[in-house]
N, C-alpha and C. Protein backbone atom coordinates (compact mmCIF):
# COMPACT_ATOMS: atom_id res chain seq x y z
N UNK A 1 -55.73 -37.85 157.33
CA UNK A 1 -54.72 -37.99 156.29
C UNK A 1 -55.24 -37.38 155.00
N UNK A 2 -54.52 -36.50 154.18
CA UNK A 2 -54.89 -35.99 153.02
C UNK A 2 -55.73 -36.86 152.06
N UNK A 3 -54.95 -37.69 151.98
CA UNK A 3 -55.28 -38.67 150.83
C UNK A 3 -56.81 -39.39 150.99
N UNK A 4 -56.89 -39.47 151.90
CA UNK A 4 -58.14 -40.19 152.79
C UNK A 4 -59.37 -38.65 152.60
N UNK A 5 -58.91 -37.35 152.69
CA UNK A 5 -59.94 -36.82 152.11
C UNK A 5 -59.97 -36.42 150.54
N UNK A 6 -59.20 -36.69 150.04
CA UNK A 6 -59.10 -36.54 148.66
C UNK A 6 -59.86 -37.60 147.60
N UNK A 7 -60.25 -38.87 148.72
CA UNK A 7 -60.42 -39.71 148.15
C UNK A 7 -62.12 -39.91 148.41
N UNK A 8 -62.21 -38.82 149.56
CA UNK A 8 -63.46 -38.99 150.30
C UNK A 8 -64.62 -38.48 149.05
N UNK A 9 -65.93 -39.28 149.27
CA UNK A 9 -67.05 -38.21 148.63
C UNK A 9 -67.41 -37.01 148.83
N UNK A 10 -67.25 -36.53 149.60
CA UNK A 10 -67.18 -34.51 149.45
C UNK A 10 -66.05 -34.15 148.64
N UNK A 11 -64.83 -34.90 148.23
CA UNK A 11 -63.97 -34.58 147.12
C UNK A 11 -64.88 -34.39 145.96
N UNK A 12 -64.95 -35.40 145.67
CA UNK A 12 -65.77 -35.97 144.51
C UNK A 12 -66.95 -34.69 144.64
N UNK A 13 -67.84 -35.08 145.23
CA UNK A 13 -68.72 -33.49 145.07
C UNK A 13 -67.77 -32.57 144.68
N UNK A 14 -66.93 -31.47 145.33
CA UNK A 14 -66.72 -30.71 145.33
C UNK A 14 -66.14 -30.24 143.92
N UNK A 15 -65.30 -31.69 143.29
CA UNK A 15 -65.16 -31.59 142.37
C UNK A 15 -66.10 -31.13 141.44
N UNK A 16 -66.96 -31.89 141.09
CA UNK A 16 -68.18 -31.78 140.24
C UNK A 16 -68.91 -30.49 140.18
N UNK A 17 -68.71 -29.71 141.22
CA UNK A 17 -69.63 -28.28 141.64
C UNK A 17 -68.03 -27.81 140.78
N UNK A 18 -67.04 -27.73 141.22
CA UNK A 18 -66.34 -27.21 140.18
C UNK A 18 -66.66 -27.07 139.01
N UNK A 19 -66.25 -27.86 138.45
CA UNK A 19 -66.31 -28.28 137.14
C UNK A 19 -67.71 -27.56 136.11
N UNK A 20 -68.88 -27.48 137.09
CA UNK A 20 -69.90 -27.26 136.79
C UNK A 20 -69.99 -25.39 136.72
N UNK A 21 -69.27 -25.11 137.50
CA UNK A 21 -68.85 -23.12 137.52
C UNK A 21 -67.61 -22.68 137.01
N UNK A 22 -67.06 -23.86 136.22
CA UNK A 22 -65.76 -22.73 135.91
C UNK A 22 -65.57 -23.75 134.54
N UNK A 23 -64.93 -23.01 134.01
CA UNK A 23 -64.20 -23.39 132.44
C UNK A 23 -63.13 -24.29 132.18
N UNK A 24 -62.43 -24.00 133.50
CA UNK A 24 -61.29 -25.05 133.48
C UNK A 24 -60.57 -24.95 135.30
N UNK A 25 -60.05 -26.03 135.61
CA UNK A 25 -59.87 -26.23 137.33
C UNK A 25 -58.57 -26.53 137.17
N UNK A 26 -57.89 -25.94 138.36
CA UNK A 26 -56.45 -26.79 138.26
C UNK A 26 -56.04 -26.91 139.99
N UNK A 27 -55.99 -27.96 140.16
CA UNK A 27 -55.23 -28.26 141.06
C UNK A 27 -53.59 -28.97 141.31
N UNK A 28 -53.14 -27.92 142.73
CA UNK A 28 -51.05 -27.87 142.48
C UNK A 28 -51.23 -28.97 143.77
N UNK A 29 -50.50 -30.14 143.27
CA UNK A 29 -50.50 -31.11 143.82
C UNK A 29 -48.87 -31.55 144.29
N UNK A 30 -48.82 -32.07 145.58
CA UNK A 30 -47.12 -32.36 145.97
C UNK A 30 -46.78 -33.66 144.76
N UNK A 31 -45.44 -33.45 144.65
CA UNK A 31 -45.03 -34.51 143.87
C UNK A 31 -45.19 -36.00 144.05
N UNK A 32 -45.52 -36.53 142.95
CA UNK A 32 -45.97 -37.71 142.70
C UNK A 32 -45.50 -39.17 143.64
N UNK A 33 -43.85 -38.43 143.29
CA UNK A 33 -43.22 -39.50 144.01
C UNK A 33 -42.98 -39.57 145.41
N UNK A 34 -43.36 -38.38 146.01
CA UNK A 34 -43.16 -38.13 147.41
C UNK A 34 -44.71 -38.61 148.05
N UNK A 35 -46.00 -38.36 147.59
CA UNK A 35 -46.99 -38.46 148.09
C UNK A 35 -48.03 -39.18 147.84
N UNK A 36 -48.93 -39.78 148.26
CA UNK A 36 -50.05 -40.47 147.29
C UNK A 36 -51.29 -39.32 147.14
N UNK A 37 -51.07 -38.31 147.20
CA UNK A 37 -52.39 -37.23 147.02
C UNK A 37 -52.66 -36.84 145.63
N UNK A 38 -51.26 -36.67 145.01
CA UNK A 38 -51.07 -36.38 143.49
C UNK A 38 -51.58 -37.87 142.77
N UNK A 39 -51.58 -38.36 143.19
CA UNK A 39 -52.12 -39.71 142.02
C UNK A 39 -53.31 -40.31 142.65
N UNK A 40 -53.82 -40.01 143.72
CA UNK A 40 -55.51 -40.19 144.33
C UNK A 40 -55.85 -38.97 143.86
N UNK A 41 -55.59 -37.95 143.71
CA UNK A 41 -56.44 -36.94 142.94
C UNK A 41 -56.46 -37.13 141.46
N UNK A 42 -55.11 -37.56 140.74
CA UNK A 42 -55.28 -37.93 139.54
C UNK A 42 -56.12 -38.98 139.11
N UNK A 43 -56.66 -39.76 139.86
CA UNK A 43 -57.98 -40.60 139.41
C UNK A 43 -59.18 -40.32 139.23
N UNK A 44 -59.42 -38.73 139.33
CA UNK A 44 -60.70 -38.18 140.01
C UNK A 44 -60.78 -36.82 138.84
N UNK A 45 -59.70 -36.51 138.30
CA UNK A 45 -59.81 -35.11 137.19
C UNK A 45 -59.38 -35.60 135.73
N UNK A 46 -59.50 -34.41 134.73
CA UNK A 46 -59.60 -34.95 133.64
C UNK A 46 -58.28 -35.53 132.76
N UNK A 47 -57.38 -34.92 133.58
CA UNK A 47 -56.07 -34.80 133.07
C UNK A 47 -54.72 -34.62 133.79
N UNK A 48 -54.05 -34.54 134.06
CA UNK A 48 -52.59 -34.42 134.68
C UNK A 48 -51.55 -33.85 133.53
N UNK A 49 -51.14 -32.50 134.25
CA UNK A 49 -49.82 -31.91 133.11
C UNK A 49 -48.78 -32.23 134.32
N UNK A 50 -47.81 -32.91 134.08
CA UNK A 50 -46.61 -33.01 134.83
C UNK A 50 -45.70 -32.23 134.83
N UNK A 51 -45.28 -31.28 136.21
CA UNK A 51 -44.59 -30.29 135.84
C UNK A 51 -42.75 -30.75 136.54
N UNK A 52 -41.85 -30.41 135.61
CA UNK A 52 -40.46 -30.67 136.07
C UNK A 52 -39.69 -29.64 135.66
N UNK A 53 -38.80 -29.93 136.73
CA UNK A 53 -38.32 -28.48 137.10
C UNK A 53 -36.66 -28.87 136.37
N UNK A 54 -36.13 -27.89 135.88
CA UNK A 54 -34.94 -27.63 135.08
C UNK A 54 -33.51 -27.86 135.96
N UNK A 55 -33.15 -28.69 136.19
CA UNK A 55 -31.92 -28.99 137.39
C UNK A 55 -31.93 -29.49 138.50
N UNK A 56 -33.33 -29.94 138.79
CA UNK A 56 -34.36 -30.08 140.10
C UNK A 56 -34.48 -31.47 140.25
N UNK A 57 -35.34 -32.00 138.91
CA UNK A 57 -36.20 -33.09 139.10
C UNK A 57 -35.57 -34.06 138.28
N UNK A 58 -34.93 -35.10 139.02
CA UNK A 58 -34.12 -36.10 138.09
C UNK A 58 -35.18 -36.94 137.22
N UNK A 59 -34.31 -37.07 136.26
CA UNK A 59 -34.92 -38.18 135.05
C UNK A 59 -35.51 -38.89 135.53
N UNK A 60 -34.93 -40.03 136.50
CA UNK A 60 -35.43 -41.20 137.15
C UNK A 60 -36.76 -40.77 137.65
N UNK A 61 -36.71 -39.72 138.27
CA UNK A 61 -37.55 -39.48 139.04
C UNK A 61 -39.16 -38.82 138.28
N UNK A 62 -38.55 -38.42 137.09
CA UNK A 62 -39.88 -37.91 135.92
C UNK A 62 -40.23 -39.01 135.94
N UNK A 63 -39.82 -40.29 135.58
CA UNK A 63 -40.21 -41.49 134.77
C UNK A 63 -40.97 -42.23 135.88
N UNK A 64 -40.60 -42.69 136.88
CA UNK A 64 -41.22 -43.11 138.18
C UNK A 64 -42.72 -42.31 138.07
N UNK A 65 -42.93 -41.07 137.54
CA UNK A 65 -44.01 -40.41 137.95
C UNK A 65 -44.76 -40.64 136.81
N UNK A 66 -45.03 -40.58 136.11
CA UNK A 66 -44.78 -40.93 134.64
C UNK A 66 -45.68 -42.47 135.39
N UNK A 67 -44.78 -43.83 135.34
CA UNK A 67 -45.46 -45.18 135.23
C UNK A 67 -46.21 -44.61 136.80
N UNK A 68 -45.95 -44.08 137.34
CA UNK A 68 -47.16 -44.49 138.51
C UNK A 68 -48.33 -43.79 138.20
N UNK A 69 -48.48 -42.88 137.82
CA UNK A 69 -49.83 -41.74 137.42
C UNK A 69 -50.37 -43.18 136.22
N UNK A 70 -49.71 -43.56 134.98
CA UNK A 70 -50.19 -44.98 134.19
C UNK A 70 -50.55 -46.11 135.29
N UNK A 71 -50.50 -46.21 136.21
CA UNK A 71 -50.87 -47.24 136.72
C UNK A 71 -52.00 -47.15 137.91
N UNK A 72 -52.27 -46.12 137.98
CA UNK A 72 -53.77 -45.58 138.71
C UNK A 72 -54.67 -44.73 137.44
N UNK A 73 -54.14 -45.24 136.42
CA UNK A 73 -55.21 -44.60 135.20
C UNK A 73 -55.11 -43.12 135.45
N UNK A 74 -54.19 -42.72 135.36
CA UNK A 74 -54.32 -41.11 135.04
C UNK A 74 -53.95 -40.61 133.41
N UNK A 75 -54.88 -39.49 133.09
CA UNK A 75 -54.67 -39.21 131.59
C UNK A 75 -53.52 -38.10 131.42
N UNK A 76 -52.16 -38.23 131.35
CA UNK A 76 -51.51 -37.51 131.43
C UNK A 76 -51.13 -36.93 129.95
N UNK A 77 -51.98 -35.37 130.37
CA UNK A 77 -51.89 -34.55 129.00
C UNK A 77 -50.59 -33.80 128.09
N UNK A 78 -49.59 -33.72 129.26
CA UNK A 78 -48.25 -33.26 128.85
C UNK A 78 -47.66 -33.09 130.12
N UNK A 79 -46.72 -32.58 129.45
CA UNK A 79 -45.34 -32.31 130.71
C UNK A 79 -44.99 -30.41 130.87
N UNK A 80 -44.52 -29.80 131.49
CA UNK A 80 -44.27 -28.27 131.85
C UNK A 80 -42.87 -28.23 132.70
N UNK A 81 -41.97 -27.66 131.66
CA UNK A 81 -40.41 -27.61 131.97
C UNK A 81 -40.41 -26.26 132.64
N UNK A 82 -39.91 -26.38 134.17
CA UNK A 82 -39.76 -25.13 134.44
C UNK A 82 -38.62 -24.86 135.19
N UNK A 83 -38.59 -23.39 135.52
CA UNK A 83 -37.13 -22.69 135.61
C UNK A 83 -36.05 -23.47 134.86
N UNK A 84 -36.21 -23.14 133.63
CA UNK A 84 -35.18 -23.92 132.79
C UNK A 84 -34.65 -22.26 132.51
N UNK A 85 -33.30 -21.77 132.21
CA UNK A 85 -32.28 -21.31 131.95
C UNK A 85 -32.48 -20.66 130.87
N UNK A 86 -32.50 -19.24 130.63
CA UNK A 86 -32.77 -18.38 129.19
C UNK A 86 -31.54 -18.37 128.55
N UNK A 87 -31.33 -18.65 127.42
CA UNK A 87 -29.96 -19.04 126.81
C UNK A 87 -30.42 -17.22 126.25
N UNK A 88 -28.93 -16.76 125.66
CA UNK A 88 -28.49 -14.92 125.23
C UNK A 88 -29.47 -14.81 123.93
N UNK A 89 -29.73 -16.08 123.35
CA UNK A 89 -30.24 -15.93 121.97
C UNK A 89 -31.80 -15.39 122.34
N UNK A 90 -32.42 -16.22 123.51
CA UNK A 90 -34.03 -16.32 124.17
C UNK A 90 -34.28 -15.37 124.99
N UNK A 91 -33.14 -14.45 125.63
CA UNK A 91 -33.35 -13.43 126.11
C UNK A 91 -33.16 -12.03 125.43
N UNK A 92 -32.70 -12.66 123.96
CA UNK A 92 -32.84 -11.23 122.95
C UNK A 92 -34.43 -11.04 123.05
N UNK A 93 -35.30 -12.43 122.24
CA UNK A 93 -36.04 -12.75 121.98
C UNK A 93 -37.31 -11.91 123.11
N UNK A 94 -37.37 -12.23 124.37
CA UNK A 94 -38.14 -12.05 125.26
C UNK A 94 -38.03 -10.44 125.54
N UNK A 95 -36.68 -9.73 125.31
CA UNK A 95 -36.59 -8.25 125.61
C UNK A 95 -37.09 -7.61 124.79
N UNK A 96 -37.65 -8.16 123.49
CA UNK A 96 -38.44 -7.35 122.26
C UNK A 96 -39.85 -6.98 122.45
């Protein structure tokens, strides 16, 4: 089971040898609310950016992710809105 190696000590190593060769690590984790891998790994790194998707990911469902990542002590550093919709004004903007 994922979670069961995520949680294992060769995680944990592997982590640490990370951390130790690179500047910054990121791991793309299944959603919060669907899996326990995203919040057994979030006990183990420095931070969690929560990413939600623009038409995708219901409210309810941010917030659920949100108190459960708080309730396995995860440091959740921000949030990342994506495929959200270029309004005519933001696509002047971006064609410059």
């Amino acid at each position: 089971m994922p979670s069961d190696l995520i949680a294992s000590p060769a995680m944990t190593s592997l982590i640490a040898r990370l951390r130790d060769d690179a500047d910054v690590v990121l791991f793309d984790a299944p959603p919060v609310v669907l899996a326990t891998d995203a919040a057994e790994l979030a006990t183990l790194v420095d931070g969690v950016l929560l990413t939600v998707s623009a038409g995708h990911t219901r409210r309810d469902d941010a917030q659920r992710a949100v108190d459960l990542l708080g309730k396995v002590g995860a440091r959740l550093v921000g949030a990342a809105l994506v495929n959200a919709p270029a309004d005519a004004e933001l696509r002047k903007y971006l064609a410059a």
